[in-house]
Protein backbone atom coordinates (compact mmCIF):
# COMPACT_ATOMS: atom_id res chain seq x y z
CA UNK A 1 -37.51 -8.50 33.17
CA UNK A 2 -40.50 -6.23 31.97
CA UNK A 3 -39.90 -4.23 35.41
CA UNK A 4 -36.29 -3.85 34.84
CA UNK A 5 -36.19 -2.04 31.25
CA UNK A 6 -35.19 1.51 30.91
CA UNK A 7 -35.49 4.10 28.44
CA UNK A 8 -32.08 3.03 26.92
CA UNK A 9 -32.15 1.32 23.99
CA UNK A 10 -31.09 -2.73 23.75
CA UNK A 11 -28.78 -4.31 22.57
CA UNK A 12 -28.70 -7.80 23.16
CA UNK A 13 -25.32 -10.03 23.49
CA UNK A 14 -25.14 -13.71 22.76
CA UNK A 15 -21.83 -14.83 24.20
CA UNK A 16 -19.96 -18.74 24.66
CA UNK A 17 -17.18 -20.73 23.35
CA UNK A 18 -16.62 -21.47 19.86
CA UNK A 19 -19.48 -24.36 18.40
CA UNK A 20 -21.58 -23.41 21.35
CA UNK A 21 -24.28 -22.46 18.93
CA UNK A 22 -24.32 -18.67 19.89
CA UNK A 23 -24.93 -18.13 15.52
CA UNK A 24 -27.74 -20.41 15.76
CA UNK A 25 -29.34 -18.45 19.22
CA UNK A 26 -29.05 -15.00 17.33
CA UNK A 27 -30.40 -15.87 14.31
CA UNK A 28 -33.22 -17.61 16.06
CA UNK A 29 -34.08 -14.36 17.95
CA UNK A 30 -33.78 -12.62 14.51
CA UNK A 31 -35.89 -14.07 12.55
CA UNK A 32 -39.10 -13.35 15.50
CA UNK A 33 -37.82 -9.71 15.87
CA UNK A 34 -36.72 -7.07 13.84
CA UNK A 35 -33.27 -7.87 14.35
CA UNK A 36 -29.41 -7.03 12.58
CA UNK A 37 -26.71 -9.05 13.99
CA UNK A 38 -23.21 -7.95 14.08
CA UNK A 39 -20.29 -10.54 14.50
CA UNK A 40 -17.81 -9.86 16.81
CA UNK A 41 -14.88 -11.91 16.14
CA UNK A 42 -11.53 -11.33 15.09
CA UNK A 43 -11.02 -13.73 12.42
CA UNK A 44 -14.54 -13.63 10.67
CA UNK A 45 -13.37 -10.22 9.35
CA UNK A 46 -11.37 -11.09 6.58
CA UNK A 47 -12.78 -11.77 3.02
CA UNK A 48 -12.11 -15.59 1.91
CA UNK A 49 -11.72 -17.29 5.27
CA UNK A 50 -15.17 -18.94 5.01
CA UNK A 51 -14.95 -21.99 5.47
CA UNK A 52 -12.48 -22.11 8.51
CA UNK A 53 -14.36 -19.44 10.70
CA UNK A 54 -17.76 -20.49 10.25
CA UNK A 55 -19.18 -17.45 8.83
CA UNK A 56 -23.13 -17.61 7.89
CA UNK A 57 -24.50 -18.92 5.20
CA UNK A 58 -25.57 -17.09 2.44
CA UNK A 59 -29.01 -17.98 3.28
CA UNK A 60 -28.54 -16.22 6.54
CA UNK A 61 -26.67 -13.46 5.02
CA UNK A 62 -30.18 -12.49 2.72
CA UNK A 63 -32.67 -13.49 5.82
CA UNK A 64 -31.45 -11.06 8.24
CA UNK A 65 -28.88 -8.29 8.13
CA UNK A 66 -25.52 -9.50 9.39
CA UNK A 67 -21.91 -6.74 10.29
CA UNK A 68 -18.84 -7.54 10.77
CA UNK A 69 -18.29 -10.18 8.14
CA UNK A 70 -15.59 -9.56 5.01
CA UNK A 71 -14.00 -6.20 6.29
CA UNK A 72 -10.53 -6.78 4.79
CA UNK A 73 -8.27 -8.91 2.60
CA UNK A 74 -6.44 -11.89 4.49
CA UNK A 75 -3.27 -9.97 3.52
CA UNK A 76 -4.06 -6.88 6.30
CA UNK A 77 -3.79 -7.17 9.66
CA UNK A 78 -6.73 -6.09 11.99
CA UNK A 79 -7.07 -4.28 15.76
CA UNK A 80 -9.44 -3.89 18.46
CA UNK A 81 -8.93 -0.27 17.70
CA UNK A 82 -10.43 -0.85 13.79
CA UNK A 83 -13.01 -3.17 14.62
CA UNK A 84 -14.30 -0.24 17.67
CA UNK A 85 -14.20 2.33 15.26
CA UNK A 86 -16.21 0.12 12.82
CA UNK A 87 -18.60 -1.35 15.45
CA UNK A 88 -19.40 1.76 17.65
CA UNK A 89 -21.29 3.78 15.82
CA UNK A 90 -23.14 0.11 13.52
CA UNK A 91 -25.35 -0.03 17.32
CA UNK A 92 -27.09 3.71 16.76
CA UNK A 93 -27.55 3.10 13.47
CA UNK A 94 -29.60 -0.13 14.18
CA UNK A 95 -31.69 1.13 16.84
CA UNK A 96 -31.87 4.24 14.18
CA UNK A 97 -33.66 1.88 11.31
CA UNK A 98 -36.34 0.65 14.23
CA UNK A 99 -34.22 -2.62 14.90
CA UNK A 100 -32.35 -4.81 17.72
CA UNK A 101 -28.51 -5.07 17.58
CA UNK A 102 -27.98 -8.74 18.30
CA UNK A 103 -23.52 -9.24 19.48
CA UNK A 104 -22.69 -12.86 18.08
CA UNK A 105 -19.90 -12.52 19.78
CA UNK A 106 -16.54 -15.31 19.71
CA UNK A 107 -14.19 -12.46 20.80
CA UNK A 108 -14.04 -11.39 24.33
CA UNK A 109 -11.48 -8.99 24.21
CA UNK A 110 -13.62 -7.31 21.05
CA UNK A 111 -16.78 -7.42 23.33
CA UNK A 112 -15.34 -5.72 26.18
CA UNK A 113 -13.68 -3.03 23.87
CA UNK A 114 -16.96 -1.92 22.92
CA UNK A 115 -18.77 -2.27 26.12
CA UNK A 116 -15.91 -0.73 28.22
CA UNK A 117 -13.57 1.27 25.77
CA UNK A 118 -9.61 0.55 25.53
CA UNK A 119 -8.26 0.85 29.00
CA UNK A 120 -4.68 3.13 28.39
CA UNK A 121 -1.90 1.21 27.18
CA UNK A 122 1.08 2.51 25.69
CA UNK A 123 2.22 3.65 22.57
CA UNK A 124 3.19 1.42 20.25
CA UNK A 125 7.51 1.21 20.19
CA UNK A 126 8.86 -1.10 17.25
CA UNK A 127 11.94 -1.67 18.40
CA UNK A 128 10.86 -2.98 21.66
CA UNK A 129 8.42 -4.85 20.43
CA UNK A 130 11.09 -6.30 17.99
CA UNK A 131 13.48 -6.93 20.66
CA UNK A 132 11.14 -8.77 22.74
CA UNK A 133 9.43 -10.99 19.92
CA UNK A 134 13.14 -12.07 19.81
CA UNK A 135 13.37 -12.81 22.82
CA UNK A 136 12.97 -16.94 23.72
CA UNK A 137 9.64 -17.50 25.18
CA UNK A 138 10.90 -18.92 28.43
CA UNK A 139 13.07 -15.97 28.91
CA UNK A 140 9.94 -13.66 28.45
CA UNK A 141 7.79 -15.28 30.94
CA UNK A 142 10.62 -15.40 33.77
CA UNK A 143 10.88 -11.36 33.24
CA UNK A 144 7.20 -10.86 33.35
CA UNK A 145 6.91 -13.25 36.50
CA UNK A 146 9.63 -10.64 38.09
CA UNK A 147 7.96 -7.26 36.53
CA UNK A 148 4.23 -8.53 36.82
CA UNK A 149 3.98 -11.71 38.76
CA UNK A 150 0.10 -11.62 38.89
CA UNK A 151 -0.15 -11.17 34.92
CA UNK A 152 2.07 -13.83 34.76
CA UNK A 153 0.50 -16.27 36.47
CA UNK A 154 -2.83 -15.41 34.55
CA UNK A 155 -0.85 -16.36 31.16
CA UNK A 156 0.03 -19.71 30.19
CA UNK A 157 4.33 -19.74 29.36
CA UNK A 158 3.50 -20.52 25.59
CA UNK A 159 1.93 -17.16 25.33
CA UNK A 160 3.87 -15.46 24.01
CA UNK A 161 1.72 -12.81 22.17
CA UNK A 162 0.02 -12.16 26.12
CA UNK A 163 3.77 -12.43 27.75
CA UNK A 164 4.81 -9.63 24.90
CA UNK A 165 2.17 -7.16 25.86
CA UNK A 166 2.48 -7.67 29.83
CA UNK A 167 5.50 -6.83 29.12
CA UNK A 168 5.38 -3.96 26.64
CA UNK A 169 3.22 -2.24 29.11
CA UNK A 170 4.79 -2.26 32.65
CA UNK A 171 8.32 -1.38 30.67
CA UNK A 172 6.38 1.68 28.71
CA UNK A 173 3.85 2.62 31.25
CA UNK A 174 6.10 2.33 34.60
CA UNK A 175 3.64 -0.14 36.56
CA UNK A 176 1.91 -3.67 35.90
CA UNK A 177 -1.02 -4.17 33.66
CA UNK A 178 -2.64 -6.25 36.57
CA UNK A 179 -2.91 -2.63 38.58
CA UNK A 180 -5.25 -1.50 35.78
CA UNK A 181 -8.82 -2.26 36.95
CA UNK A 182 -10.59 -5.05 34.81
CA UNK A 183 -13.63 -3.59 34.64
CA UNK A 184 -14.67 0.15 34.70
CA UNK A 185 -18.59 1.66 33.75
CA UNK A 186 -19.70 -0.39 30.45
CA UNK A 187 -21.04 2.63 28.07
CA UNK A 188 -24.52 3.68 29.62
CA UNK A 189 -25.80 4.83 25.93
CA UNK A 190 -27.54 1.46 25.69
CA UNK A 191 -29.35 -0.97 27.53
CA UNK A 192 -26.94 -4.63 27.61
CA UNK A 193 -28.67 -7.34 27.86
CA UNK A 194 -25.72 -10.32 28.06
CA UNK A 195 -26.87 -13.91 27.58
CA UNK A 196 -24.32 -16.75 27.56
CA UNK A 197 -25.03 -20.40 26.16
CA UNK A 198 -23.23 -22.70 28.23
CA UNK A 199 -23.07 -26.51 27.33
CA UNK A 200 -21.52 -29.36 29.68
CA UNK A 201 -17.78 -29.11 28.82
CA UNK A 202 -17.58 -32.55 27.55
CA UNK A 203 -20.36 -32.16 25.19
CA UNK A 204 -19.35 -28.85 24.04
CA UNK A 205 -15.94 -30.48 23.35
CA UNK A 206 -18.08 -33.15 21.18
CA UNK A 207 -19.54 -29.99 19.52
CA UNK A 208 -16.10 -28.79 18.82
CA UNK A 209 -14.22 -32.05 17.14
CA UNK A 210 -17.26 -32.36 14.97
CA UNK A 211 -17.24 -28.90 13.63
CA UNK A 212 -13.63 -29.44 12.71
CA UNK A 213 -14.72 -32.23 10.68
CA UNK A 214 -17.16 -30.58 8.89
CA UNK A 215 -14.76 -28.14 7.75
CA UNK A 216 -12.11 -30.24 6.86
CA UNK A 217 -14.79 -31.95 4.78
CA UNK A 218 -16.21 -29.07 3.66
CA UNK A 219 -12.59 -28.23 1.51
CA UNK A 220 -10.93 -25.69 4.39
CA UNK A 221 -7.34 -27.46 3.12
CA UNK A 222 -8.13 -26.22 -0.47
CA UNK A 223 -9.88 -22.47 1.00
CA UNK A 224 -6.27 -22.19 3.00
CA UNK A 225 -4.40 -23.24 0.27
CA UNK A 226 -6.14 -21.15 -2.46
CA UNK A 227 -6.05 -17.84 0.07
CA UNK A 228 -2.23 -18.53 0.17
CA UNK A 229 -1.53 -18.42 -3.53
CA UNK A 230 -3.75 -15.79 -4.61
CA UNK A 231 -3.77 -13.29 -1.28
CA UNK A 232 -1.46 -14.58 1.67
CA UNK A 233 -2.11 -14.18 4.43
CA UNK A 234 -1.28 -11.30 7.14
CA UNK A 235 0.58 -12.01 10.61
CA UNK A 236 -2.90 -12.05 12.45
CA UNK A 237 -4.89 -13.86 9.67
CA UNK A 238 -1.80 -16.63 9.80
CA UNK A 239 -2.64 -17.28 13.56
CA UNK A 240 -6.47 -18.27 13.32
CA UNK A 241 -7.55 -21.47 15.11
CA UNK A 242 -6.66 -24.59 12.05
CA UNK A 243 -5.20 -22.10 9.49
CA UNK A 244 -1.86 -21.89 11.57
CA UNK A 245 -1.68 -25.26 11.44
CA UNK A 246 -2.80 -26.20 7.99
CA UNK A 247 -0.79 -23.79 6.52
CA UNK A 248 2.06 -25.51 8.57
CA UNK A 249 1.34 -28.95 6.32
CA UNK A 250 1.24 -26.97 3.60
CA UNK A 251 4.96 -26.30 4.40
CA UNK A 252 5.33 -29.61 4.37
CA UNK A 253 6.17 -29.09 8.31
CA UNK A 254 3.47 -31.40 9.70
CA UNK A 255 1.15 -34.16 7.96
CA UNK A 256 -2.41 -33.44 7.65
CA UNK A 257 -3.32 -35.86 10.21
CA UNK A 258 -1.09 -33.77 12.56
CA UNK A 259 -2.63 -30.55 11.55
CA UNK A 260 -6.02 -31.87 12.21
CA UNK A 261 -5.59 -33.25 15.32
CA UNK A 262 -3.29 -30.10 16.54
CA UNK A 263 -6.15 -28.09 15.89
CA UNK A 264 -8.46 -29.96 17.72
CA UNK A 265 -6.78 -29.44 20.57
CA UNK A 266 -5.65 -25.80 19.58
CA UNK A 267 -9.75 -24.95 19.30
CA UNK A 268 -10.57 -27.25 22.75
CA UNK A 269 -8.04 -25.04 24.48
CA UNK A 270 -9.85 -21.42 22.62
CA UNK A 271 -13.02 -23.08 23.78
CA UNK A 272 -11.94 -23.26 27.26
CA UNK A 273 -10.38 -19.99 27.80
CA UNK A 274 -12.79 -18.07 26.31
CA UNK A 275 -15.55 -19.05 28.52
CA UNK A 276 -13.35 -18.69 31.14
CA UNK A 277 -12.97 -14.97 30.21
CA UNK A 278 -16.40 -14.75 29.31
CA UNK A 279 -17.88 -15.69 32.67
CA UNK A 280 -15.96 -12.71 33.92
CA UNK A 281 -18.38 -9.90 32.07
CA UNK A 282 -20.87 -8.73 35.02
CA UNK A 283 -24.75 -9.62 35.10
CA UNK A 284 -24.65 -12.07 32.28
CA UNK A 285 -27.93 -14.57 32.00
CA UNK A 286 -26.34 -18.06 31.56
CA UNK A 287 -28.29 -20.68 29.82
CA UNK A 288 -27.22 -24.37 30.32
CA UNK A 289 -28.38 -25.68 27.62
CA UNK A 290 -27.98 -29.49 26.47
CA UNK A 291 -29.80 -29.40 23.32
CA UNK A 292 -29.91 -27.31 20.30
CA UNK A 293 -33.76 -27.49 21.20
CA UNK A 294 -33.30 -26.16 23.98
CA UNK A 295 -31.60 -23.22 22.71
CA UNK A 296 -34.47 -22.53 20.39
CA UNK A 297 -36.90 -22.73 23.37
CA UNK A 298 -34.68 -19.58 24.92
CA UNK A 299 -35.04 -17.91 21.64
CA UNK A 300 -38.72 -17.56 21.69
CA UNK A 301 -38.75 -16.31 25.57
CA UNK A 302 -35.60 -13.85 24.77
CA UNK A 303 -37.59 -12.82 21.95
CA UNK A 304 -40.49 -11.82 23.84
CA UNK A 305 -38.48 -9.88 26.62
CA UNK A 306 -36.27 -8.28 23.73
CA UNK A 307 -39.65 -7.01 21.89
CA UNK A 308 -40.99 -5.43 25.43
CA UNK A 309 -37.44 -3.61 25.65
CA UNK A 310 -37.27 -2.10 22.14
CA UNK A 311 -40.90 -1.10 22.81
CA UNK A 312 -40.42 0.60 26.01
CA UNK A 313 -37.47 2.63 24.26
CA UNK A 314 -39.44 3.75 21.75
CA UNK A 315 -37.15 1.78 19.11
CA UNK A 316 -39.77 -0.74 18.03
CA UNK A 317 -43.18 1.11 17.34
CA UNK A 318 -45.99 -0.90 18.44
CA UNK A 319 -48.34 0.03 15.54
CA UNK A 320 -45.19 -2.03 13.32
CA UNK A 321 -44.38 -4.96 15.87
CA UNK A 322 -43.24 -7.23 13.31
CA UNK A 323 -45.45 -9.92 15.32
């Protein structure tokens, strides 16, 4: 890679599926390099959801400089449009303080934001929003299969937040959202560097039921039910993977053993359609990895190559090489 760096500064992305270890890669990489990692994920935003989105340890927190974490009360609601205007300008300012901006990223519609901007969509309109989040879901889909047929068949009939949107913009706009084009010029400020971590599907399914137990015993009933009383929780917050459904048994709607299992399946199904997005991004370095070992043996060669690239861009001075 040594003949491929420019005079553009790095910034290094660690993308994959939720428990694919991507937290574990970045802080690997960050404790060998002068390093600040900034989360990119929609849910790990909000203050008191700890527990549920697997935010880092404390320990973490005070070894390396972490972004993106405990941005807003569970109460708000958050867009890609906040989290850009609070992300953009975070990677000058790291490469500013002599350091590497390391993406942990679970969100891929976050990560393409800030490599690729908001493509236009329309304005926001209440009322049709309204009327169409009133509209049954099976009624949705059949209009956006007439209006968009390609964007429908990319969208699963349950989704309804997708359907909504689809829908929102060839009824605003006057065409289809599958005429925009998915992928314009990524921002040329920086040099990416995209690295994905991706495990055999059954294992990384393994990866995912047993994080969901370690939560569960970890107290995420009591963090759910204690953000409830003393914050609530937004429309947005109220939809994160487990939450939805333990706040559902907290209803009394469904029995814990319900919730638990629906949310295995609910974060099996995120798993899966994340990396399916994710393998879309351009020029990403995929490492199949099989072992959490393995994983740190990529850290120490990434690490090397990321050094060589903050060097060359005259981020990293040689005379303070933290190695």
């Amino acid at each position: 890679m040594a003949g491929q760096v420019t005079a553009k500064p790095p910034v290094l992305v660690v993308l994959g599926p939720t428990a694919s270890g991507k937290s574990l890669l970045a802080m690997a990489i960050a404790r060998r390099l002068a390093s600040e990692i900034i989360s990119v994920d929609a849910m790990k935003v909000y203050r008191h959801l700890d527990v549920g989105t697997a935010k880092p340890s404390a320990r973490d927190r005070a070894e390396v400089p972490h972004h993106g974490l405990d941005l807003i009360d569970p109460s708000e609601t958050f867009s890609v449009a906040q989290f850009l205007d609070y992300a953009g300008p975070l990677l000058a300012q790291v490469h500013q303080r002599g350091r590497l901006p390391i993406l942990d990223v679970t969100a891929p519609l976050y990560l393409k934001a800030l490599m690729y901007g908001i493509q236009g969509g329309p304005s926001p309109d209440p009322e049709l929003r309204a009327r169409l989040e009133a509209t049954p879901g099976d009624a949705l889909y059949d209009e956006l299969g007439r209006r968009d047929p390609q964007r429908a068949r990319q969208l699963h009939p349950n989704d309804v937040k997708r359907i909504v949107r689809a829908l929102e913009h060839v009824m605003l706009k006057g065409k289809p959202m599958s005429e925009l084009s998915p992928w314009a010029e990524a921002r040329d400020d920086v040099q990416w560097v995209l690295t994905g971590i991706a495990w055999p599907r059954e294992m990384l399914y393994g990866r995912v039921l047993e994080r969901v137990d370690r939560m569960m015993a970890a107290g995420w009933l009591d963090e759910v039910r204690n953000v409830r009383e003393r914050w609530g929780f937004s429309r947005t917050a109220a939809e994160a993977h487990g939450y939805k459904r333990l706040l559902a048994h907290l209803r009394g709607e469904l029995t814990l053993a319900q919730a638990i299992e629906m949310t295995r399946k609910d974060v099996k199904t995120y798993a899966r359609k994340s990396m399916t997005f994710f393998r879309q991004f351009p020029r990403v370095q995929w490492l199949q990895v099989s072992s959490e070992e393995e994983m740190q043996r990529a850290a120490l060669y990434l690490s090397g190559e990321m050094r060589e690239a903050l060097i060359a861009s005259g981020v990293l001075n040689q005379e303070r090489d933290p190695d």
